[in-house]
Protein backbone atom coordinates (compact mmCIF):
# COMPACT_ATOMS: atom_id res chain seq x y z
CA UNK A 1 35.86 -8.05 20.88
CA UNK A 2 32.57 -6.98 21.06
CA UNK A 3 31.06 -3.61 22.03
CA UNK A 4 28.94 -4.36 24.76
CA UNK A 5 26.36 -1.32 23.56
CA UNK A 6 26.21 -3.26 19.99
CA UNK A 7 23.00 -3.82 18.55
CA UNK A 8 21.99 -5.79 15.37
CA UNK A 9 20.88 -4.52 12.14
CA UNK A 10 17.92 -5.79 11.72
CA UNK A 11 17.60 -7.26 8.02
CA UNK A 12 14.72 -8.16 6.08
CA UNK A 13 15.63 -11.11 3.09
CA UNK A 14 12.78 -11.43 0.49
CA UNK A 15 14.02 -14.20 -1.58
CA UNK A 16 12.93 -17.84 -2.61
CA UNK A 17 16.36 -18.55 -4.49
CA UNK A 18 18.14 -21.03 -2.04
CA UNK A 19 21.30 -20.56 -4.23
CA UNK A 20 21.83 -16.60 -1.99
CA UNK A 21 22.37 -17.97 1.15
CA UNK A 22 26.42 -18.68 0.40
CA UNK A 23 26.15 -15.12 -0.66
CA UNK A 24 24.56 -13.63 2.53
CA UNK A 25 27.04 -16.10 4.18
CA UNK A 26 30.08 -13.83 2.89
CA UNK A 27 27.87 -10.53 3.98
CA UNK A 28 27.71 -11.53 7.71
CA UNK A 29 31.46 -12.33 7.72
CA UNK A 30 31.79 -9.19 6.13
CA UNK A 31 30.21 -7.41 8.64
CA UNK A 32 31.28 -9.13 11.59
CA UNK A 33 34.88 -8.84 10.39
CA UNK A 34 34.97 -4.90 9.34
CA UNK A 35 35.89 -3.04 12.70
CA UNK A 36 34.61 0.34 10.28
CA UNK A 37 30.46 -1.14 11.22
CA UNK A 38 31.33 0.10 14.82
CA UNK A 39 28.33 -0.58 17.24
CA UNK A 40 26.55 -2.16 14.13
CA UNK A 41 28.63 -5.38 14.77
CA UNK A 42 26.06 -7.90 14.68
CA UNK A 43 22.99 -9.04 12.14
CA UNK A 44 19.62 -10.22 13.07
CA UNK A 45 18.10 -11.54 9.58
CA UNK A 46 14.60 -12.78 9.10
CA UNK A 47 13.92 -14.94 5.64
CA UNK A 48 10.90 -14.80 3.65
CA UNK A 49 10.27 -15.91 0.08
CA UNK A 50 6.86 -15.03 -0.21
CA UNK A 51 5.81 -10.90 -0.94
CA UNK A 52 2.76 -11.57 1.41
CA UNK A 53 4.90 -12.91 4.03
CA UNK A 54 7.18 -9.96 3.63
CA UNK A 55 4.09 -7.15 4.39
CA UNK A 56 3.29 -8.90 7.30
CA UNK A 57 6.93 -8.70 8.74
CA UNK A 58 6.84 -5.23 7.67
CA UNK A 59 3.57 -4.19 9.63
CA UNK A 60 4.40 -6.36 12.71
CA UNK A 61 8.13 -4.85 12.85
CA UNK A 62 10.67 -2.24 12.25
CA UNK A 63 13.61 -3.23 9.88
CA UNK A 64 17.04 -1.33 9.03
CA UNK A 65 17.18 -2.51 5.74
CA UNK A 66 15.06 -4.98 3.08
CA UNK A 67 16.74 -7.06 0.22
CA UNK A 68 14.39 -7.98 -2.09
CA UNK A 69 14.16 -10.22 -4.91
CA UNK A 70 10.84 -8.43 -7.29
CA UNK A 71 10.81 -11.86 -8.86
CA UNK A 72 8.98 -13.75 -5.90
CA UNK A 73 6.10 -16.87 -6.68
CA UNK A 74 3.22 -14.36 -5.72
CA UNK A 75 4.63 -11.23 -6.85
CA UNK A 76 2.77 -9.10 -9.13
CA UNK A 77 4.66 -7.01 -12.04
CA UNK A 78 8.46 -6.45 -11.16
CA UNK A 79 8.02 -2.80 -10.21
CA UNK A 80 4.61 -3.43 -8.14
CA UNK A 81 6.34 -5.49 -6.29
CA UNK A 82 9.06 -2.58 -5.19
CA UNK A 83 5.96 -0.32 -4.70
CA UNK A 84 4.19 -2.61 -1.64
CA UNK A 85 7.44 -3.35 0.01
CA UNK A 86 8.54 0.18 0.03
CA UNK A 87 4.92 1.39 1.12
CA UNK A 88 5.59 -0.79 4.34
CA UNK A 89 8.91 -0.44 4.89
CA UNK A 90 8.70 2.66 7.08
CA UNK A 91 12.43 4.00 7.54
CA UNK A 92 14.21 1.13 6.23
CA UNK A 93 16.07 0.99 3.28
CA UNK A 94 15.22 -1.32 0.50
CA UNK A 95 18.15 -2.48 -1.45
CA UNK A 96 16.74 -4.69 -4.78
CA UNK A 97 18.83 -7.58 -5.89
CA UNK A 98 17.68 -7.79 -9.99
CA UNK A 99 17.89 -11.40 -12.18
CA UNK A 100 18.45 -9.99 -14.83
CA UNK A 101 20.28 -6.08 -16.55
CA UNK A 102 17.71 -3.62 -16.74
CA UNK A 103 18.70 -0.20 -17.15
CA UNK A 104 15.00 1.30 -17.44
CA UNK A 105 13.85 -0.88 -14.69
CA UNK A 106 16.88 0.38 -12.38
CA UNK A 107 16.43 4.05 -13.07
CA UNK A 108 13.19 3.59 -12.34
CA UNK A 109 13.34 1.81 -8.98
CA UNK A 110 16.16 4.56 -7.88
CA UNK A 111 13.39 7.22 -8.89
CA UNK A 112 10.83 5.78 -7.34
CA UNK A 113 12.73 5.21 -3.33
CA UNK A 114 15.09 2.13 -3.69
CA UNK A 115 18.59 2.75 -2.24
CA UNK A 116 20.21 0.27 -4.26
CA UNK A 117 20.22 -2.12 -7.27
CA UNK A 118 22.46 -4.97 -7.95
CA UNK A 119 22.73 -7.81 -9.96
CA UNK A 120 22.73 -11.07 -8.79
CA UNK A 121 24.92 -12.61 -11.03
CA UNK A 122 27.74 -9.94 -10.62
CA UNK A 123 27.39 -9.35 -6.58
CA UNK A 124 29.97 -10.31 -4.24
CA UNK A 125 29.90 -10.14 -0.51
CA UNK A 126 31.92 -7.20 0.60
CA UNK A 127 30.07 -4.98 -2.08
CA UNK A 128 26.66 -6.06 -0.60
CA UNK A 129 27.88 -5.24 2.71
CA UNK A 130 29.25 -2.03 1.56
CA UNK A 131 26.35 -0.97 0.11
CA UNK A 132 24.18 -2.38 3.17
CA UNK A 133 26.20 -0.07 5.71
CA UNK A 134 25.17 3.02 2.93
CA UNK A 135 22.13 2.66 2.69
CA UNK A 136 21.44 2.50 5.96
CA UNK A 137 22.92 5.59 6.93
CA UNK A 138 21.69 7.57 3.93
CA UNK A 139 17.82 6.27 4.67
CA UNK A 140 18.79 7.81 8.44
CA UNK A 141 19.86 10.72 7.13
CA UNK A 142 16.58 11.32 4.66
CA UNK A 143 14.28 10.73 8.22
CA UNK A 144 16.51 13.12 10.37
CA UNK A 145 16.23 15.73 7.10
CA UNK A 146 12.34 16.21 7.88
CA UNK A 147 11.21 13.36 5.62
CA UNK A 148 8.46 12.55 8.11
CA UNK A 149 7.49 8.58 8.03
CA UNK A 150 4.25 9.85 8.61
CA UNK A 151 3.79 11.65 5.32
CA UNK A 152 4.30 10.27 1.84
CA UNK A 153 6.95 12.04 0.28
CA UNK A 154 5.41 12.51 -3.02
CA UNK A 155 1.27 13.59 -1.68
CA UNK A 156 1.91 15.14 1.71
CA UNK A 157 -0.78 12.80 2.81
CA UNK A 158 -0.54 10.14 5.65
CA UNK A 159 1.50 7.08 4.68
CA UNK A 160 -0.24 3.81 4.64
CA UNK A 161 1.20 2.58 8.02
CA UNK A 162 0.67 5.92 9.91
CA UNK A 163 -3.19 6.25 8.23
CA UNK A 164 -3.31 2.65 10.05
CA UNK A 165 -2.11 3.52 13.65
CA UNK A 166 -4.14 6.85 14.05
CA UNK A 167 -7.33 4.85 12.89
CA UNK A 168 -6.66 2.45 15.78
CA UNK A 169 -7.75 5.21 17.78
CA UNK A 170 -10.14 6.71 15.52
CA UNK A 171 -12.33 3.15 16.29
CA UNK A 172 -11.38 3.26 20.18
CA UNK A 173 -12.68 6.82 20.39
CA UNK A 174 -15.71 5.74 17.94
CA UNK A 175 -16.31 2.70 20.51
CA UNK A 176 -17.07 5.33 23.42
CA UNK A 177 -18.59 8.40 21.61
CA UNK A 178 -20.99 5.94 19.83
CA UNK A 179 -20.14 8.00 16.34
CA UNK A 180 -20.22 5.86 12.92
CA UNK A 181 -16.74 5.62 11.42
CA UNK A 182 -16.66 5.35 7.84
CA UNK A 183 -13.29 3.81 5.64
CA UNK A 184 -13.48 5.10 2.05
CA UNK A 185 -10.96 3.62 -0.40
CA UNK A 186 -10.40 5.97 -3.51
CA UNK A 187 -8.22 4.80 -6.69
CA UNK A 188 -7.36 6.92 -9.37
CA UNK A 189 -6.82 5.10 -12.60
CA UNK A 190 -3.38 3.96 -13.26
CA UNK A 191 -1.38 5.60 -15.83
CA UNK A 192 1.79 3.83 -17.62
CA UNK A 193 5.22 4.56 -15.84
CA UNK A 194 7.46 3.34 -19.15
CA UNK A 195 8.40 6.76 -19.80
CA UNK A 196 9.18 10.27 -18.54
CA UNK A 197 6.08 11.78 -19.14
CA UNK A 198 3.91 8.97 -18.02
CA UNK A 199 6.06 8.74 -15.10
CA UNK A 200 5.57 12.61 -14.54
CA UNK A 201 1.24 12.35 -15.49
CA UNK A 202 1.34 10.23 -12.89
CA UNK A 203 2.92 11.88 -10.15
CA UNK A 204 0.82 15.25 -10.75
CA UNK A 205 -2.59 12.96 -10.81
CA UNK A 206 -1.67 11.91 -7.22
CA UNK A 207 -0.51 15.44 -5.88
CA UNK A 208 -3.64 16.45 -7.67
CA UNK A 209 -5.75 14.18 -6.24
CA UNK A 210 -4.17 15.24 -2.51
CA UNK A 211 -5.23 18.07 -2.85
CA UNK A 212 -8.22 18.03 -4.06
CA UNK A 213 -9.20 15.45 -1.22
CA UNK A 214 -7.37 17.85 1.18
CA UNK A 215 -9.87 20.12 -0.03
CA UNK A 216 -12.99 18.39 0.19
CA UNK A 217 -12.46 16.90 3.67
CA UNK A 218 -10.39 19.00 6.31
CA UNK A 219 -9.10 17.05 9.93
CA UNK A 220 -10.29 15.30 11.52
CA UNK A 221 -11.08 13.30 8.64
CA UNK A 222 -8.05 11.29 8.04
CA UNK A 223 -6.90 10.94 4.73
CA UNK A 224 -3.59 8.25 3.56
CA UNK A 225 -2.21 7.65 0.44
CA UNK A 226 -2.77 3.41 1.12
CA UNK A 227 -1.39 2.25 -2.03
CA UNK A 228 0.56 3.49 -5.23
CA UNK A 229 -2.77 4.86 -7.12
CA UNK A 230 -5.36 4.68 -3.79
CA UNK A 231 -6.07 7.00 -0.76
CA UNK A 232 -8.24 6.12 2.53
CA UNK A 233 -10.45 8.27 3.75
CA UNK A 234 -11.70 7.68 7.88
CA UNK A 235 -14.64 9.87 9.03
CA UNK A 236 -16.30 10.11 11.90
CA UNK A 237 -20.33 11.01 12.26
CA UNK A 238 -20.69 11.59 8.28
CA UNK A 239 -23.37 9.07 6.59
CA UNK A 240 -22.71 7.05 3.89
CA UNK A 241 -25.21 8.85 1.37
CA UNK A 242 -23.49 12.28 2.25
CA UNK A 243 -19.53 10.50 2.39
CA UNK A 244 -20.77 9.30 -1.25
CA UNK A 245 -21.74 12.49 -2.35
CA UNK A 246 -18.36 14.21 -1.93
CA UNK A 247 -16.35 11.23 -3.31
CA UNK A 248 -18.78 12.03 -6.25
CA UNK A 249 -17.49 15.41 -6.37
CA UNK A 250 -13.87 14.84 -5.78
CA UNK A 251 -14.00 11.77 -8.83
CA UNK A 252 -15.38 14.48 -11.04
CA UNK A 253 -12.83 17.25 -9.80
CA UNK A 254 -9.90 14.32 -10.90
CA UNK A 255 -11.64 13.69 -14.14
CA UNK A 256 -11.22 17.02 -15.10
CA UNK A 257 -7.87 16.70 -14.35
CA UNK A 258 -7.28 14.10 -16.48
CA UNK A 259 -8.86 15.68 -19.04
CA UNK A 260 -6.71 18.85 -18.79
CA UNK A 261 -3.59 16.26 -19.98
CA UNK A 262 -5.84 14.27 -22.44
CA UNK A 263 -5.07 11.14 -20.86
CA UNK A 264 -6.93 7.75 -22.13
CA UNK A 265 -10.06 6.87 -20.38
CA UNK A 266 -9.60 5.17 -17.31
CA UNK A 267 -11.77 5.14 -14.16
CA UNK A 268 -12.00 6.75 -10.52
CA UNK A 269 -13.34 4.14 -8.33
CA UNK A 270 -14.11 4.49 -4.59
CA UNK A 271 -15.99 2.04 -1.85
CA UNK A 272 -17.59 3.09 1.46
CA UNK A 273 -17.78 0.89 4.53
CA UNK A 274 -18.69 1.20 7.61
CA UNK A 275 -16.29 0.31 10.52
CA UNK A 276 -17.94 -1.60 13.26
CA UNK A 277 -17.77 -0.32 16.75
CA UNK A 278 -16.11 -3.55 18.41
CA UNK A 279 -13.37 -2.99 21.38
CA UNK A 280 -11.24 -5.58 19.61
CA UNK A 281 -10.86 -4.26 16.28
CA UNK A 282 -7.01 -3.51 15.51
CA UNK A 283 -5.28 -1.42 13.01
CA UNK A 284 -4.52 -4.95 11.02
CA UNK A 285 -8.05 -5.36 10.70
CA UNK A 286 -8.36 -1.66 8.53
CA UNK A 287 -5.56 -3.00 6.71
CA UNK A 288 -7.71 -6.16 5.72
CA UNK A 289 -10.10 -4.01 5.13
CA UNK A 290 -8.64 -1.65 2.87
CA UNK A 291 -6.53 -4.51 1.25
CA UNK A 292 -4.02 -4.14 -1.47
CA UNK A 293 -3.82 -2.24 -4.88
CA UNK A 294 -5.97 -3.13 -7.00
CA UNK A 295 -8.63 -5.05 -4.39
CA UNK A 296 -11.82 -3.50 -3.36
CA UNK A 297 -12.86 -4.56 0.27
CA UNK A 298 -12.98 -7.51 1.54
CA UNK A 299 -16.71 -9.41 1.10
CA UNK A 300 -17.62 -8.99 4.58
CA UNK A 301 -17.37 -4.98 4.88
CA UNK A 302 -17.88 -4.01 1.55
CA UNK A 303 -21.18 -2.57 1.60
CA UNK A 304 -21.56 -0.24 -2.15
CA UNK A 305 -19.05 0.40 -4.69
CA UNK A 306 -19.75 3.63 -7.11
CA UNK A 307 -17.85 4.32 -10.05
CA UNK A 308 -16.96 7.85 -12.03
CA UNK A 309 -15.98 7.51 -15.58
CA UNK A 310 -13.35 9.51 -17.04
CA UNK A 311 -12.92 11.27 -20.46
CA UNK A 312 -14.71 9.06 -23.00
């Protein structure tokens, strides 16, 4: 019998193999039949097989727990596609099911946030279940720990999806004090993750480059880490020539940075737009806005791009 005070766990699939759904058949009977899940005694699941699909279920809803598949039809390199899930995925746990062995790739995605890795080819349904159940609990027990989902663990600075809600009302307050918002994207230039050491580079560019935009713009300027290498940056009452002039400065602050480790040459690149004053604008449109890694803004906002080369 059912607990009348169950609720489902609410599972996110990301996969376009048909040939998993006998396998997720064996999970749900799994959980339905293993009196241990307690008031976790049903499943709601929602299927996607497209990554873009899967970030708009993520920023429309809350989730216990993702499976993904990294090797999707519009999915960019394997471990990209791990980093823009897990950027959206708030509190739930992301559990990645591999094609193919991979030790590197595993230790990586472990490093880098993903509660579990498994093998297709070797998975059966009570160990996916198993593991489900885990995870879960463990990515409850990170949250109630102080890991706020309102601050990137690695920066300090706002997550992608909180940066997004508090500029909602950033551009409802701009809409009645008649003050200019601005949206600034900043990307730092990516640095190879292969190894140790390029895996370490890059983590100290980014707390680096927190800080040094921490620095150079105090509240209430809101500033996100929006992607793996790119921060936002929402001002109010600043103009674009003087907004320019301190992404200027903070580019060349990071280039010395860079320089310090003797990394390659790469580029800091940041855009400016301005965010129009309209009573209907929602937090999905500053997400359009800001776009993905590795986009600038979209045609219709971007307004200047300026670039700051690094060590030659």
């Amino acid at each position: 019998m059912r607990m009348s005070s169950s609720k489902p766990i609410k599972l996110l699939l990301v996969e376009d193999d048909l040939a998993s759904e006998p396998l997720l058949s064996e999970v749900l009977i799994e959980i339905d039949e293993n009196r241990q899940w307690c008031n976790w005694r049903t499943t709601s699941i929602v299927h996607v097989e497209q990554l873009a699909d899967a970030l708009d279920c993520l920023r429309n809803d809350c989730f216990d727990v993702v499976l993904l598949n990294l090797s999707l039809p519009d999915s960019p390199a394997l471990l990209d596609t791990f980093h823009q899930v897990n950027d959206f995925a708030r509190a739930a746990a992301v559990i990645v099911l591999a094609d193919e062995e991979d030790a590197n790739l595993v230790n990586l995605l472990l490093r880098e946030g993903a509660q579990d890795v498994f093998l297709k080819s070797e998975l059966d349904g009570a160990l996916l279940a198993h593991s489900l159940r885990y995870a879960i609990q463990r990515q409850h027990r990170i949250t109630m720990l102080g890991l706020s989902p309102f601050e990137d663990v690695l920066t300090g600075a706002l997550t992608r999806g909180c940066f997004l809600r508090l500029g909602r009302h950033y551009v409802e307050l701009s809409r009645l004090t008649h003050l200019p918002l601005l949206l600034a994207s900043i990307e730092i230039p990516e640095i190879a993750r292969e190894t140790a050491e390029g895996h370490e580079a890059r983590d100290l560019l980014l707390l680096r480059t927190a800080e040094v935009l921490g620095s150079a713009f105090e509240p209430p300027v809101l500033v996100g880490r929006v992607g793996q290498s790119r921060f936002g940056l929402l001002t109010a009452g600043l103009t674009e020539t003087t907004l320019e002039a301190l992404l200027n400065r903070v580019a060349l602050d990071i280039e010395n940075v860079a320089r310090e480790w003797e990394r390659p040459s790469g580029r800091v690149r940041f855009s400016v737009a301005p965010v129009h004053q309209d009573a209907n604008l929602q937090g999905a449109s500053l997400d359009q806005m800001l776009g993905q890694d590795g986009s600038d803004f979209s045609e219709s906002t971007h307004t200047r791009a300026k670039t700051a080369m690094l060590a030659d």
